[in-house]
C-alpha atoms as a PDB file:
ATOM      1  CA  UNK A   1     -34.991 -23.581 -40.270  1.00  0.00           C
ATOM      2  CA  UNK A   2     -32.526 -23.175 -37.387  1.00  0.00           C
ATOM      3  CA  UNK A   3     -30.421 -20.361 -37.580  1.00  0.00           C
ATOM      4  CA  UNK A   4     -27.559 -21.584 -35.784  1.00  0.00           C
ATOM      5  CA  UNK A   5     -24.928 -23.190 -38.157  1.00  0.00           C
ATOM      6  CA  UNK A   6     -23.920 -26.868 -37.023  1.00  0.00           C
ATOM      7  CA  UNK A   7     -20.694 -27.317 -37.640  1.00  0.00           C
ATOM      8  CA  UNK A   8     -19.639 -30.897 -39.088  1.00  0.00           C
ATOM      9  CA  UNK A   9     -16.765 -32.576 -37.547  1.00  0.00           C
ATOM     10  CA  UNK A  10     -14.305 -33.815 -39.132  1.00  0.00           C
ATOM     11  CA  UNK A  11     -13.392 -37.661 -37.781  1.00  0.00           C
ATOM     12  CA  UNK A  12     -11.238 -37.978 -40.149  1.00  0.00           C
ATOM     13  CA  UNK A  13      -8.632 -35.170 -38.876  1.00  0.00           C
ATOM     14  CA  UNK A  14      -4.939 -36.358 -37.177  1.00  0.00           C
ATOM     15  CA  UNK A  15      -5.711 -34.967 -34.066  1.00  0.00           C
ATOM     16  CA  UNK A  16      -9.500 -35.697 -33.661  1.00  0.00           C
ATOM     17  CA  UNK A  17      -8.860 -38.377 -31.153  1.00  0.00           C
ATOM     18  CA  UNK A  18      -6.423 -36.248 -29.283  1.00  0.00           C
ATOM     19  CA  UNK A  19      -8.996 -33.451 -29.297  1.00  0.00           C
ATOM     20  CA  UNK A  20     -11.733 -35.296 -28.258  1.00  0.00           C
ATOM     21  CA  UNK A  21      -9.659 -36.877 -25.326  1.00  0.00           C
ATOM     22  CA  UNK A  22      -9.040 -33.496 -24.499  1.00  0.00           C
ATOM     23  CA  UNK A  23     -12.227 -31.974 -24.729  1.00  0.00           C
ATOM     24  CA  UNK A  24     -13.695 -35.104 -21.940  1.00  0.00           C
ATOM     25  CA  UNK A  25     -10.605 -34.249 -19.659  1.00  0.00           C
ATOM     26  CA  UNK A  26     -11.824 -30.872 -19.731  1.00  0.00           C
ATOM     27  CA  UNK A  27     -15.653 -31.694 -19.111  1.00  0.00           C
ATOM     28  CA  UNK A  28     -14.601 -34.379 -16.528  1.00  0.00           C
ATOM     29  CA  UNK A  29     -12.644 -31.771 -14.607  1.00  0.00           C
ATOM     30  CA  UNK A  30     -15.103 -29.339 -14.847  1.00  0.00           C
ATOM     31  CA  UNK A  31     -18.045 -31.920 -13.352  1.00  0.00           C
ATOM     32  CA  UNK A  32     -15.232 -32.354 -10.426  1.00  0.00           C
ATOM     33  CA  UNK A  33     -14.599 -29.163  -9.736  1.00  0.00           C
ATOM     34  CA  UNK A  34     -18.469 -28.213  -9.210  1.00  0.00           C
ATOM     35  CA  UNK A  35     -19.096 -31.120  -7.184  1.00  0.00           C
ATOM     36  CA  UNK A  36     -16.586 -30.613  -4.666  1.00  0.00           C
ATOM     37  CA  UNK A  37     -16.811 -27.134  -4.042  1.00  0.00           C
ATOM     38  CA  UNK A  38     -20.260 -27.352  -2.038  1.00  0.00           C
ATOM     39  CA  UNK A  39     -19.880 -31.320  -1.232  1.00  0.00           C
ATOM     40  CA  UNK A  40     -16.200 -31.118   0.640  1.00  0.00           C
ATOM     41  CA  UNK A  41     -17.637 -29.594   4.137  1.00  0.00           C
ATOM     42  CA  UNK A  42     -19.481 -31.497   6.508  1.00  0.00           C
ATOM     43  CA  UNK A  43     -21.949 -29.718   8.316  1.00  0.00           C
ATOM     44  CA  UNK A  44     -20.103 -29.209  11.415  1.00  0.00           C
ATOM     45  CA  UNK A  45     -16.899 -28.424   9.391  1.00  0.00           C
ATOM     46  CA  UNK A  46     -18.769 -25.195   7.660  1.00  0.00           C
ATOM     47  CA  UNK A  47     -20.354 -24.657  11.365  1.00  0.00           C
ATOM     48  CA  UNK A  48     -16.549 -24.061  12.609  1.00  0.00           C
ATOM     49  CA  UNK A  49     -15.962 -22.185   9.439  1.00  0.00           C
ATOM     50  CA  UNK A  50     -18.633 -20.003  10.048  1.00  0.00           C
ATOM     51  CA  UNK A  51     -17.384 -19.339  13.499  1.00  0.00           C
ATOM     52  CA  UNK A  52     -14.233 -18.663  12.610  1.00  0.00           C
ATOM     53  CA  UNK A  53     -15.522 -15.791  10.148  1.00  0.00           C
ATOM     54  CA  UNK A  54     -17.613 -14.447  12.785  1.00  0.00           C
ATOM     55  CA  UNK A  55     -14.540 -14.424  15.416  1.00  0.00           C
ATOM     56  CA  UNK A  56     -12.413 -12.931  12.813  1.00  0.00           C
ATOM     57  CA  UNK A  57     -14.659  -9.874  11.423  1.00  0.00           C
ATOM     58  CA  UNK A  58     -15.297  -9.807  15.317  1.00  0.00           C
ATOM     59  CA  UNK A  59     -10.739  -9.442  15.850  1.00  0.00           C
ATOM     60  CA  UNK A  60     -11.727  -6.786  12.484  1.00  0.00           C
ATOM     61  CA  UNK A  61     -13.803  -4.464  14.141  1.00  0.00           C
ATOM     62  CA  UNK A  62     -11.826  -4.337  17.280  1.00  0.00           C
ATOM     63  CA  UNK A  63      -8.781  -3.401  15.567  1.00  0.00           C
ATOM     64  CA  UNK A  64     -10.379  -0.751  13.369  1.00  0.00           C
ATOM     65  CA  UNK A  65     -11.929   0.414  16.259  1.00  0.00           C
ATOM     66  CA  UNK A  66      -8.352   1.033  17.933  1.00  0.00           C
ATOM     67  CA  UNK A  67      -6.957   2.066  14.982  1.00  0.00           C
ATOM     68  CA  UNK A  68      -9.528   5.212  14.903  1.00  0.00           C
ATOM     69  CA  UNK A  69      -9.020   5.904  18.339  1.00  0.00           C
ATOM     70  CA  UNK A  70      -5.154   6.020  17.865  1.00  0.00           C
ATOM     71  CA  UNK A  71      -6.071   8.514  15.100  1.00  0.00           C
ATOM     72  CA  UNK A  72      -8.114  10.798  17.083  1.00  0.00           C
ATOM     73  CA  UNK A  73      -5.419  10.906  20.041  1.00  0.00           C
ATOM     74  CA  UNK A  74      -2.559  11.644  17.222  1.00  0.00           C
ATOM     75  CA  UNK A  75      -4.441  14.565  15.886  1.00  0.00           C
ATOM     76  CA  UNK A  76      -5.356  15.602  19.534  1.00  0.00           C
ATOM     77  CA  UNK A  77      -1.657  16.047  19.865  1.00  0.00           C
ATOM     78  CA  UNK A  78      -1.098  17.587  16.692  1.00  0.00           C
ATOM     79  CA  UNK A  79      -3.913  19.951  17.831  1.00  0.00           C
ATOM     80  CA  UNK A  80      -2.090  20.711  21.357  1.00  0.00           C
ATOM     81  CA  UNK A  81       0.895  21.388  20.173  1.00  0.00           C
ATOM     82  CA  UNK A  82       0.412  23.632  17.094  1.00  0.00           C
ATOM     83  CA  UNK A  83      -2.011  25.338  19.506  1.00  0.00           C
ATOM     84  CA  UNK A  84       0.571  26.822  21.344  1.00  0.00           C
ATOM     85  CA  UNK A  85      -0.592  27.627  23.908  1.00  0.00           C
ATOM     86  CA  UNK A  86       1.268  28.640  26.863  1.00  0.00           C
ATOM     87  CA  UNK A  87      -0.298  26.268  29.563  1.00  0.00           C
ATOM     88  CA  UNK A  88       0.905  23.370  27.039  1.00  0.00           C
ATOM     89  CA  UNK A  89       4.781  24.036  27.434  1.00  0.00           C
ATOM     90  CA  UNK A  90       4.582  22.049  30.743  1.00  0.00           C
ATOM     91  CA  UNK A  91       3.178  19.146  28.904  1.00  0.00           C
ATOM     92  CA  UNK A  92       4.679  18.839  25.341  1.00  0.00           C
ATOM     93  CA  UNK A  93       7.318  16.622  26.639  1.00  0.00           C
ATOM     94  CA  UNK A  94       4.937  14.126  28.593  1.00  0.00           C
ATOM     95  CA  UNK A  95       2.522  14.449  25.300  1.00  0.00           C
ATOM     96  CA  UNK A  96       5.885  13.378  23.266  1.00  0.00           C
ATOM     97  CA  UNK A  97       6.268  10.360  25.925  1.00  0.00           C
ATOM     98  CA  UNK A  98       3.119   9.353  25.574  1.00  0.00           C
ATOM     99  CA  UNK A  99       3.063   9.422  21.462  1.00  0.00           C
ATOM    100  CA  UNK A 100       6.185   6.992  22.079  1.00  0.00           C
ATOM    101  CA  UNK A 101       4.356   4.646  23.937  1.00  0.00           C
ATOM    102  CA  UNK A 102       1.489   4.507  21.963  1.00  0.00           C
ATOM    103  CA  UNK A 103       1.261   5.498  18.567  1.00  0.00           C
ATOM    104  CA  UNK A 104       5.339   4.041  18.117  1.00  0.00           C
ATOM    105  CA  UNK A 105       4.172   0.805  20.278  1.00  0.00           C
ATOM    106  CA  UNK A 106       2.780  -2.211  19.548  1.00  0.00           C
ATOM    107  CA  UNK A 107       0.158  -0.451  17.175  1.00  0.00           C
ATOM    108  CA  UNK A 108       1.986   1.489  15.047  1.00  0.00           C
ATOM    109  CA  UNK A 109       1.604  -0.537  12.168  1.00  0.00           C
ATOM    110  CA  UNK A 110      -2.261   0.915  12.258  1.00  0.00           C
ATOM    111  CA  UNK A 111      -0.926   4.232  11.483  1.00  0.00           C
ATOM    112  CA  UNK A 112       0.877   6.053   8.581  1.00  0.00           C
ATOM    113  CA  UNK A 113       3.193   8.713   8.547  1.00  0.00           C
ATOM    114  CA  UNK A 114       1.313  10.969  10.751  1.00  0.00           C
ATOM    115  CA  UNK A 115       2.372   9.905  14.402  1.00  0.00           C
ATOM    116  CA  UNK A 116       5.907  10.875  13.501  1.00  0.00           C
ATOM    117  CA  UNK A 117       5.413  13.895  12.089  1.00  0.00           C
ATOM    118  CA  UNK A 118       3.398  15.278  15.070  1.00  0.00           C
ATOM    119  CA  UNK A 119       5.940  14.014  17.306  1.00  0.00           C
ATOM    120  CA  UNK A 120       8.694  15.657  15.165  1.00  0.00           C
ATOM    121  CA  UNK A 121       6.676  19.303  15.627  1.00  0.00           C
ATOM    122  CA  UNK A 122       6.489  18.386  19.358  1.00  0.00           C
ATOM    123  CA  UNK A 123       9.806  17.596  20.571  1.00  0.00           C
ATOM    124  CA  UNK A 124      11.523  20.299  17.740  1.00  0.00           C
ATOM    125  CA  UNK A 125       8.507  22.884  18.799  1.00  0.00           C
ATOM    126  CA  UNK A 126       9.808  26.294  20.667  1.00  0.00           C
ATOM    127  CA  UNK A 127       6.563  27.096  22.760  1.00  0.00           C
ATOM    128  CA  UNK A 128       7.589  30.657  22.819  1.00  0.00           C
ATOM    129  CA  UNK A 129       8.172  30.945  18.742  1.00  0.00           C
ATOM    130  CA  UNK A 130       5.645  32.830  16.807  1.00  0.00           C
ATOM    131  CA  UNK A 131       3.181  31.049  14.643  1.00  0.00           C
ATOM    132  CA  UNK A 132       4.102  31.646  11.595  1.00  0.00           C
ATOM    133  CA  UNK A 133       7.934  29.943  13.033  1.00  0.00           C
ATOM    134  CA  UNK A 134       6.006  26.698  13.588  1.00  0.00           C
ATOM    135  CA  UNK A 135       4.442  26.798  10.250  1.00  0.00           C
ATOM    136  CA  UNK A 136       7.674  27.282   8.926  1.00  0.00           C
ATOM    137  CA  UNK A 137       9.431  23.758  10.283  1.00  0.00           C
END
C-alpha cells in the first residue's frame, strides 16, 4: 500500500478543459524554456561571449585597481596636511591642485565623500594653527 494519496479528477468539472489546457501551456512552456537556454548559442557565439567576460572582469580589475590607488593618494593627502608640518605649508596649495585634477577628474565617481573633505581641511587649513584648531574645523 502506497502512501501517497492519488487524487481523482474530476472530468466532469466546468473548467476541467480550461484547466487542463492550461496545465499543457504551462508544461509546453516549461519544455521551451529549458531547451533554449543551453541550445540558443553556437559555439563560436559562447566563444565571443566568453571573451567578452574575460575582457570585461579584465576593464574590472583595472578600474578597482585605480580606484585603490586614488584611495591611497587621498589619504596620503589627508595624512600631509593634518600632519602639519611646517615644510608642508609650501605645498598644501599644489597638494589641493593636484586633488582637483585627480580625485575631482575623470575618476571621481570611484570615490565617496572623502576627496572633498580632505580638500576642504587643505585649502581652509592655517599651517600655523595649533592642533587641536584643525581638529576643531
Amino acid at each position: 500500500m502506497s502512501t501517497k494519496k492519488e487524487t481523482v479528477e474530476n472530468k466532469n468539472r466546468k473548467d476541467y478543459a480550461t484547466e487542463k489546457w492550461e496545465q499543457e501551456v504551462r508544461q509546453s512552456l516549461t519544455k521551451k524554456k529549458a531547451a533554449s537556454v543551453g541550445a540558443s548559442l553556437s559555439k563560436q557565439d559562447k566563444a565571443l561571449v566568453a571573451a567578452q567576460l574575460a575582457k570585461e572582469a579584465e576593464t574590472r580589475m583595472r578600474i578597482s585597481k585605480l580606484q585603490a590607488r586614488l584611495r591611497r593618494g587621498v589619504e596620503l593627502v589627508s595624512s600631509l596636511v593634518v600632519s602639519n608640518a611646517e615644510k608642508m605649508e609650501r605645498h598644501v596649495g599644489e597638494l589641493a591642485k593636484m586633488m582637483l585634477v585627480t580625485a575631482f577628474g575623470a575618476g571621481s565617481f570611484l570615490l565617496d565623500g572623502r576627496p572633498f573633505d580632505v580638500f576642504m581641511v587643505s585649502t581652509s587649513l592655517n599651517i600655523h594653527a595649533g592642533p587641536n584648531d584643525i581638529s576643531s574645523k
